[in-house]
Protein backbone atom coordinates (compact mmCIF):
# COMPACT_ATOMS: atom_id res chain seq x y z
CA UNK A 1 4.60 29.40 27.61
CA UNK A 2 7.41 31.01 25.49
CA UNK A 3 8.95 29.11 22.67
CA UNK A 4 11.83 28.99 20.86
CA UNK A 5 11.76 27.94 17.71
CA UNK A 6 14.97 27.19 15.38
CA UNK A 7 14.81 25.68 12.26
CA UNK A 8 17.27 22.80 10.87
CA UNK A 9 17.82 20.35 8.38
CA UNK A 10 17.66 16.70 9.27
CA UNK A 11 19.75 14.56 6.32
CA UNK A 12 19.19 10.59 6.17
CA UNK A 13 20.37 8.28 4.26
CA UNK A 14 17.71 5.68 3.05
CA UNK A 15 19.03 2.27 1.73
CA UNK A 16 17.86 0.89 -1.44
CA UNK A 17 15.53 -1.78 -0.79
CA UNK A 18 15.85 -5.78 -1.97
CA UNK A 19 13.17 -6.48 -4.49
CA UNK A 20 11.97 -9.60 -3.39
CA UNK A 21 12.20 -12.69 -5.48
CA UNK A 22 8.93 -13.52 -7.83
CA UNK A 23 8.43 -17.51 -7.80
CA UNK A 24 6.97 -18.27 -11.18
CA UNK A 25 4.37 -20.69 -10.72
CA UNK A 26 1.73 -22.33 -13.14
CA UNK A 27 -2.15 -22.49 -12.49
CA UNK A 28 -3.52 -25.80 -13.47
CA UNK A 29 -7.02 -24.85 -13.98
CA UNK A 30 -8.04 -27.04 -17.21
CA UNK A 31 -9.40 -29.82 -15.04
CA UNK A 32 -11.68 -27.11 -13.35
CA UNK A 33 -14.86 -24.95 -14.70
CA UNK A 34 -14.96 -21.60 -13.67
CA UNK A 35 -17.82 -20.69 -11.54
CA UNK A 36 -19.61 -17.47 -12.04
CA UNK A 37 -19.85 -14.36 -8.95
CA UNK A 38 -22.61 -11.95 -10.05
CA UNK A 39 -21.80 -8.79 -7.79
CA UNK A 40 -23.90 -6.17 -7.15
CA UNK A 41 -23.56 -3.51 -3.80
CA UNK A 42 -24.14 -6.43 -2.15
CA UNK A 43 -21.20 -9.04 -0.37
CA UNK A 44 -20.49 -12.28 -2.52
CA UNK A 45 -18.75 -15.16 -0.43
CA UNK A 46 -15.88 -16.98 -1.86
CA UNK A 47 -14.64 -20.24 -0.70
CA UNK A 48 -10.99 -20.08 -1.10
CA UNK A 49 -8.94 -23.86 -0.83
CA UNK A 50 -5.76 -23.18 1.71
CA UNK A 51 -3.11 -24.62 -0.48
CA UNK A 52 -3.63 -23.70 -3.87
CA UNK A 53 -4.30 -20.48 -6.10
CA UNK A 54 -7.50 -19.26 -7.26
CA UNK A 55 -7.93 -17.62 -9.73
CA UNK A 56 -10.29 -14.58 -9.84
CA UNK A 57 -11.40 -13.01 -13.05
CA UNK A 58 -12.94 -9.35 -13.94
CA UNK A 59 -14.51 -7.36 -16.12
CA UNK A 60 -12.10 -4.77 -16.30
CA UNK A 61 -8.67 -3.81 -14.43
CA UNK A 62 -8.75 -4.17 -10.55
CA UNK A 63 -7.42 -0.46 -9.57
CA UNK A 64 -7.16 -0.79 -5.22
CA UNK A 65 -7.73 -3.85 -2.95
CA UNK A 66 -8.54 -2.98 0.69
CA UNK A 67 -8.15 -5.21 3.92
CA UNK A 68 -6.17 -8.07 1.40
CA UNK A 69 -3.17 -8.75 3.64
CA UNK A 70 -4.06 -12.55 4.62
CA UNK A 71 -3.76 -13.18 0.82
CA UNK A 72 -1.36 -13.23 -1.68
CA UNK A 73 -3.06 -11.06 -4.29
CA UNK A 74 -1.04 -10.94 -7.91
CA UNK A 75 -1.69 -11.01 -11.45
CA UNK A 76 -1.90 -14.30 -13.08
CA UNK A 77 0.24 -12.86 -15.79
CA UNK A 78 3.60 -11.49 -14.45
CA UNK A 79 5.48 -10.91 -17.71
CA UNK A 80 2.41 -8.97 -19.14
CA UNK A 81 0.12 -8.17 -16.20
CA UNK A 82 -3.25 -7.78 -16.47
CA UNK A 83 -4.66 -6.59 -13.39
CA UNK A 84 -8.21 -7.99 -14.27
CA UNK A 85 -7.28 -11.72 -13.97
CA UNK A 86 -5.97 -11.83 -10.63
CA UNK A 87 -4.31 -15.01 -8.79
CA UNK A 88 -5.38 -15.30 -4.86
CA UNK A 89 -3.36 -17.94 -2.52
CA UNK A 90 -4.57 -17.60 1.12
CA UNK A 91 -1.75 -16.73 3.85
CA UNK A 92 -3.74 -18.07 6.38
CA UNK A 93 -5.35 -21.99 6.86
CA UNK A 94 -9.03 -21.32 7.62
CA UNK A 95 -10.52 -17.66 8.74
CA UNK A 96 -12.70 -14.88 6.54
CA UNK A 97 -12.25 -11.48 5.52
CA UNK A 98 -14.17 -9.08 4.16
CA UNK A 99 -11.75 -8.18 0.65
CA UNK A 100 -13.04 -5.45 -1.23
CA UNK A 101 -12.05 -5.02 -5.30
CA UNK A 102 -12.21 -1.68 -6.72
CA UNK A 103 -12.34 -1.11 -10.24
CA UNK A 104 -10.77 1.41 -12.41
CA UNK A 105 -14.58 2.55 -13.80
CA UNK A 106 -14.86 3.11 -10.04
CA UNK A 107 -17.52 0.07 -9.46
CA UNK A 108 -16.68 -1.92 -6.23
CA UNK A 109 -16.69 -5.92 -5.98
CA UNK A 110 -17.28 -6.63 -2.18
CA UNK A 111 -16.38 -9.75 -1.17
CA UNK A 112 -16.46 -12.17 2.13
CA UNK A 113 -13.55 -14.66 1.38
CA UNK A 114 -13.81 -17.93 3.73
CA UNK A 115 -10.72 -19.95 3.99
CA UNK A 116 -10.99 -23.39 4.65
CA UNK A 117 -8.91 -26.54 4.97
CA UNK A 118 -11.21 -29.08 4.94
CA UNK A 119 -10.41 -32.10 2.28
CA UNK A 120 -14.33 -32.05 1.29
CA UNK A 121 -13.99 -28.84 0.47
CA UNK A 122 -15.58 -28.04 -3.50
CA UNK A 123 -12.06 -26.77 -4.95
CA UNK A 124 -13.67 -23.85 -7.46
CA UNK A 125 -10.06 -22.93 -8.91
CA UNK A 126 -11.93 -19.80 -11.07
CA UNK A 127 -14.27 -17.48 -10.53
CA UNK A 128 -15.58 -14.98 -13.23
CA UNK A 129 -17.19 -11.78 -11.10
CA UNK A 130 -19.90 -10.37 -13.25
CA UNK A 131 -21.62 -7.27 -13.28
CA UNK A 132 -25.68 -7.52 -12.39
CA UNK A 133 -26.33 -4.71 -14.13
CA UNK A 134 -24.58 -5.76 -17.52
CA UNK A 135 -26.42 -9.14 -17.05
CA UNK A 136 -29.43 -7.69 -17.38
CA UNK A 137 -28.76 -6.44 -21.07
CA UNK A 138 -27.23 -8.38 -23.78
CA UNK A 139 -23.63 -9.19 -23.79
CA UNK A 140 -21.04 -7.07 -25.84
CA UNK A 141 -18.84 -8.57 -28.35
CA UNK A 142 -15.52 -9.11 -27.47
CA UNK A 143 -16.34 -7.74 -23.84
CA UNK A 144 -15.53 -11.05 -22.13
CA UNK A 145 -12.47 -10.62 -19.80
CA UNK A 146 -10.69 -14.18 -21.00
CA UNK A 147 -10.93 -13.20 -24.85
CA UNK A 148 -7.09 -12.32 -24.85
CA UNK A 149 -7.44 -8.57 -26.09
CA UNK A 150 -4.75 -6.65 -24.90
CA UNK A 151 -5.68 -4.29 -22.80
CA UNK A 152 -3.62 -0.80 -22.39
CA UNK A 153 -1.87 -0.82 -18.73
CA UNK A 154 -3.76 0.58 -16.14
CA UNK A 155 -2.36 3.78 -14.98
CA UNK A 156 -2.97 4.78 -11.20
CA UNK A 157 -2.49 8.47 -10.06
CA UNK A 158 0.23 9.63 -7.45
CA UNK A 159 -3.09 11.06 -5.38
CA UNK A 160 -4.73 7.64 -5.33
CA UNK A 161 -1.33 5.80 -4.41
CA UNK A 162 -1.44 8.08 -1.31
CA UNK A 163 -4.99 7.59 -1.04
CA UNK A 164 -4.36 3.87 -0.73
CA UNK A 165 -1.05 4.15 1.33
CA UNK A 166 -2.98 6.26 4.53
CA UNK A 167 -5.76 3.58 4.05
CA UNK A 168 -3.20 0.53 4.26
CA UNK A 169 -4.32 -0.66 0.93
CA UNK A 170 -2.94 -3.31 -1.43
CA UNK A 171 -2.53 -1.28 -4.67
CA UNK A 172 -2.62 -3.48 -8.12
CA UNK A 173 0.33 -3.42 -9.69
CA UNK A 174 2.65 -2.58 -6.57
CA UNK A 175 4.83 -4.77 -4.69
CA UNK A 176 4.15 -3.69 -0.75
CA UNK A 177 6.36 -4.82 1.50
CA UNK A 178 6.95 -4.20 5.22
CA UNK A 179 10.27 -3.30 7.13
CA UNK A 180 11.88 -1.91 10.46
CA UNK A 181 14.84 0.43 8.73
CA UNK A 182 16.23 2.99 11.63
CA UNK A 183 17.28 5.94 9.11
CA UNK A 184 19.91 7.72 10.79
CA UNK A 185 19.23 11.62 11.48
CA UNK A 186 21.63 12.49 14.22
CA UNK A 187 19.07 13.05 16.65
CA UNK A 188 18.95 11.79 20.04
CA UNK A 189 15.38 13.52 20.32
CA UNK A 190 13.80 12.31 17.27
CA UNK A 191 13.97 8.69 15.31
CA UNK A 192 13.12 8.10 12.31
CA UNK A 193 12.16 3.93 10.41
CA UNK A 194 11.17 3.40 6.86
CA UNK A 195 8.44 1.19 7.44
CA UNK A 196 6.38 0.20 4.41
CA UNK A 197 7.58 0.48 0.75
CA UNK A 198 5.09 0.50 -2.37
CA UNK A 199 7.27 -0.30 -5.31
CA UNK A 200 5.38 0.56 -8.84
CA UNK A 201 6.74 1.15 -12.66
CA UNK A 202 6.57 4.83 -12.94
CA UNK A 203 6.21 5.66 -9.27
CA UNK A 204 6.51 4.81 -5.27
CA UNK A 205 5.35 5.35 -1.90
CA UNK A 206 7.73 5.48 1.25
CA UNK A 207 6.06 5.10 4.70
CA UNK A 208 7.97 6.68 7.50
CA UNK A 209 7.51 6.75 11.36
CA UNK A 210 8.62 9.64 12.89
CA UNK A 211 8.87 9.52 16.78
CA UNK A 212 10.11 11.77 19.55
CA UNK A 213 12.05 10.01 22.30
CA UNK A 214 11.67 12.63 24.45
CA UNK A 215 8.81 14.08 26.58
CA UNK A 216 10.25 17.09 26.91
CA UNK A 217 11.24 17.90 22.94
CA UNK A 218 9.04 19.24 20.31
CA UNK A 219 9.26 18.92 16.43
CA UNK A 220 7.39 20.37 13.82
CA UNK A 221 7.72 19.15 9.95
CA UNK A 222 7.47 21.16 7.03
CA UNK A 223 6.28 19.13 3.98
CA UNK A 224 6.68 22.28 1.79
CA UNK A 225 10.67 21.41 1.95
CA UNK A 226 10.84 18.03 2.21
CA UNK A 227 12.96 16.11 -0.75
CA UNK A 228 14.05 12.46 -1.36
CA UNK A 229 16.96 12.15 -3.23
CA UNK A 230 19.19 14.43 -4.96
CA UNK A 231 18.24 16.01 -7.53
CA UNK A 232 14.73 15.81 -5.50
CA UNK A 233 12.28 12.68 -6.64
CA UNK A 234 9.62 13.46 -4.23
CA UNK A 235 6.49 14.67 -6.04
CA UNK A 236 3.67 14.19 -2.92
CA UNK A 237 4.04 13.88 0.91
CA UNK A 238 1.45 13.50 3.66
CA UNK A 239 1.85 13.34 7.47
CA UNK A 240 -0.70 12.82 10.07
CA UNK A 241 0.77 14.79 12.51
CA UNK A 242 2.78 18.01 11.71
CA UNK A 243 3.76 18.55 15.65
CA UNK A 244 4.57 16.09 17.66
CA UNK A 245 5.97 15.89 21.32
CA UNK A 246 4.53 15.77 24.25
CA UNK A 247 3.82 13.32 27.77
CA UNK A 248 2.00 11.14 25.49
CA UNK A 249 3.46 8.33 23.26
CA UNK A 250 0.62 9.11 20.64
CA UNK A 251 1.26 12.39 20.36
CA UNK A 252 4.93 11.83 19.68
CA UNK A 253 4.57 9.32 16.95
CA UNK A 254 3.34 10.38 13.56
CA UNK A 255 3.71 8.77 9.72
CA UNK A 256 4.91 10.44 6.90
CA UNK A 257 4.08 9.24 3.36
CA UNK A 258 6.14 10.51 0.13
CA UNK A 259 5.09 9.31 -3.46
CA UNK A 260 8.30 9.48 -5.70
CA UNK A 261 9.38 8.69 -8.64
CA UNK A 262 11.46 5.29 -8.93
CA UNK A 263 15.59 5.34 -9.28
CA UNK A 264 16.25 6.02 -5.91
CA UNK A 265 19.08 3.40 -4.24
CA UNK A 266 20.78 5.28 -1.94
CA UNK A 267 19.43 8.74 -2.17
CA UNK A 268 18.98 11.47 0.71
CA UNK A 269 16.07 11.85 2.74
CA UNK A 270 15.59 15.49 3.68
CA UNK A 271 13.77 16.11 6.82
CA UNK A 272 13.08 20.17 7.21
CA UNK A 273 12.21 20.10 10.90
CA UNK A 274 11.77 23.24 13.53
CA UNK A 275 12.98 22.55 16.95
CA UNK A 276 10.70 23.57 19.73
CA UNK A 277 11.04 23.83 23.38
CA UNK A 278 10.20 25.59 26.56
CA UNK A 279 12.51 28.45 27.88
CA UNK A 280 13.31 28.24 31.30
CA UNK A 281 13.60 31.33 32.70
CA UNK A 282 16.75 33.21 33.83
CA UNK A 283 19.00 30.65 31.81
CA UNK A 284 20.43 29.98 28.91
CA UNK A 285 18.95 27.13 26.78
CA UNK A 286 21.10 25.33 24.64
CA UNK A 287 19.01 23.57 21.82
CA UNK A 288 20.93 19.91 20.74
C-alpha cells in the first residue's frame, strides 16, 4: 500500500477554564475522639457517615490518591493546605471502594472505605492512620501530625503529574475537573475535546481526545512539536496512540496529555499532525 504523507499544522484555540467555586465549610469535630487506623501492606476499612466530612489524618503529606472519585477528597486547611490532614465527604449514599493513599516517603495507606447511611451508624468524624512499623519503636518528639508545625509545601514532579493523569488519579493539591470542550481544528477528518483539566500552583495537566471521524483518514502526531500557548508553556506530553485511523473506533480514538505551566487563558494549542492516506491509482488525490 503506497502512502502519502504531508505534514501540517493543526492550530486550536483552547478556552480558559472556570475555576470552580470553593465552599468554605467548618468541621465540628470537638464533640468526637479520633479513632486510630494502624496501616501496614495490608487493607484498613473505614466507615465513612454519608452526610458529613471525615476527617482523615497522616503522618506525613498525602502525594497521589488512586480510584477516589466517589469522594470529595480536600485538605482540611484551604488557606494553608496541608495535604496530610485531609477532609473526605462521600459522593455517593452507601457503596465501598478500595481508596489507596500514597505518601510522599513513597509508603502506601490502602484503604476499603464503606459508605453507609444508616442512622445507627458509629459517626468516627477522625481518623489518625499510623504507621505499624513506627509503632513498634518509641514515638518521636514533635512527630505527631496534629502538633501544628508547619510543614514546607509538598512539591510534586511534572513526571508524576503525568504519571497520575494516564492512571486517572486524584493528585493532592490539584483541582481535577471533567469537561466535553470541542477545540476547533478545521478538520472535518479529525476532532479534537479537552476533556479533563488538573489545575495545580506551579503547574497543569490538559487531557485531550483526539478522534478520527473517518475510516478512511489517517493521522499521525508528533509530540516532538507540539506547543500550548504562545510563547510555548508545554513542558511534557504523552499520547497513547501516535497513529490513529482505521475501520475500528478504537483505533481512531487516542488521548493526549500535556503538563504545562499555569497562565494559560486563551492560548494556542498546536497540533503538528502528518496526513496519511491511500493513493488510488491512476488519479490524482487531493488531501483536505
Amino acid at each position: 500500500m503506497n502512502l502519502c504523507i504531508r505534514k501540517f499544522t493543526l492550530t486550536a484555540y483552547c478556552i480558559s477554564i472556570l475555576i470552580p467555586l470553593i465552599l468554605a465549610s467548618s468541621l465540628t469535630a470537638t464533640e468526637s475522639l479520633a479513632r486510630d487506623v494502624v496501616y501496614g501492606k495490608a487493607k484498613e476499612t473505614v466507615l465513612i457517615p454519608f452526610g458529613v466530612e471525615t476527617l482523615f489524618r497522616f503522618p506525613i503529606e498525602v502525594k497521589t490518591i488512586t480510584e477516589a472519585s466517589r469522594f470529595e477528597i480536600r485538605p482540611a486547611n484551604q488557606e494553608e493546605p496541608d495535604y496530610s490532614v485531609l477532609v473526605v465527604k462521600p459522593r455517593m449514599i452507601e457503596g465501598s471502594a478500595d481508596v489507596t493513599f500514597l505518601l510522599s516517603d513513597g509508603s502506601m495507606v490502602k484503604t476499603f472505605l464503606i459508605v453507609s447511611n444508616k442512622p445507627n451508624l458509629k459517626r468516627d468524624s477522625i481518623y489518625d492512620f499510623k504507621p505499624r512499623d513506627e509503632l513498634l519503636s518509641s514515638n518521636l518528639a514533635g512527630g505527631d501530625a496534629t502538633s501544628g508545625a508547619k510543614r514546607d509545601p509538598m512539591v510534586i514532579s511534572e513526571l508524576d503529574l503525568l504519571r497520575a493523569m494516564v492512571r486517572g488519579d486524584q493528585v493532592a493539591g490539584f483541582d481535577v475537573s471533567n469537561h466535553s470542550l470541542g477545540i476547533p481544528i478545521g478538520s472535518q477528518n479529525l476532532s479534537a475535546t479537552l476533556v479533563k483539566v488538573y489545575r495545580g500552583k506551579d503547574i497543569n495537566g490538559y487531557i485531550y481526545r483526539l478522534k478520527v471521524e473517518s475510516q478512511k483518514h489517517y493521522f499521525e502526531v508528533d509530540l516532538k512539536s507540539l506547543s500550548l500557548g504562545n510563547p510555548n508553556l508545554a513542558v511534557l506530553s504523552q499520547i497513547d496512540r501516535k497513529s490513529i485511523g482505521g475501520e475500528k473506533e478504537e483505533v481512531r480514538t487516542t488521548y493526549l496529555r500535556v503538563i504545562a505551566k499555569p497562565g494559560i487563558t486563551a492560548g494556542k494549542v498546536i497540533l503538528p499532525v502528518a496526513i496519511r492516506q491511500e493513493l488510488q491509482p491512476k488519479s490524482e488525490m487531493e488531501i483536505k
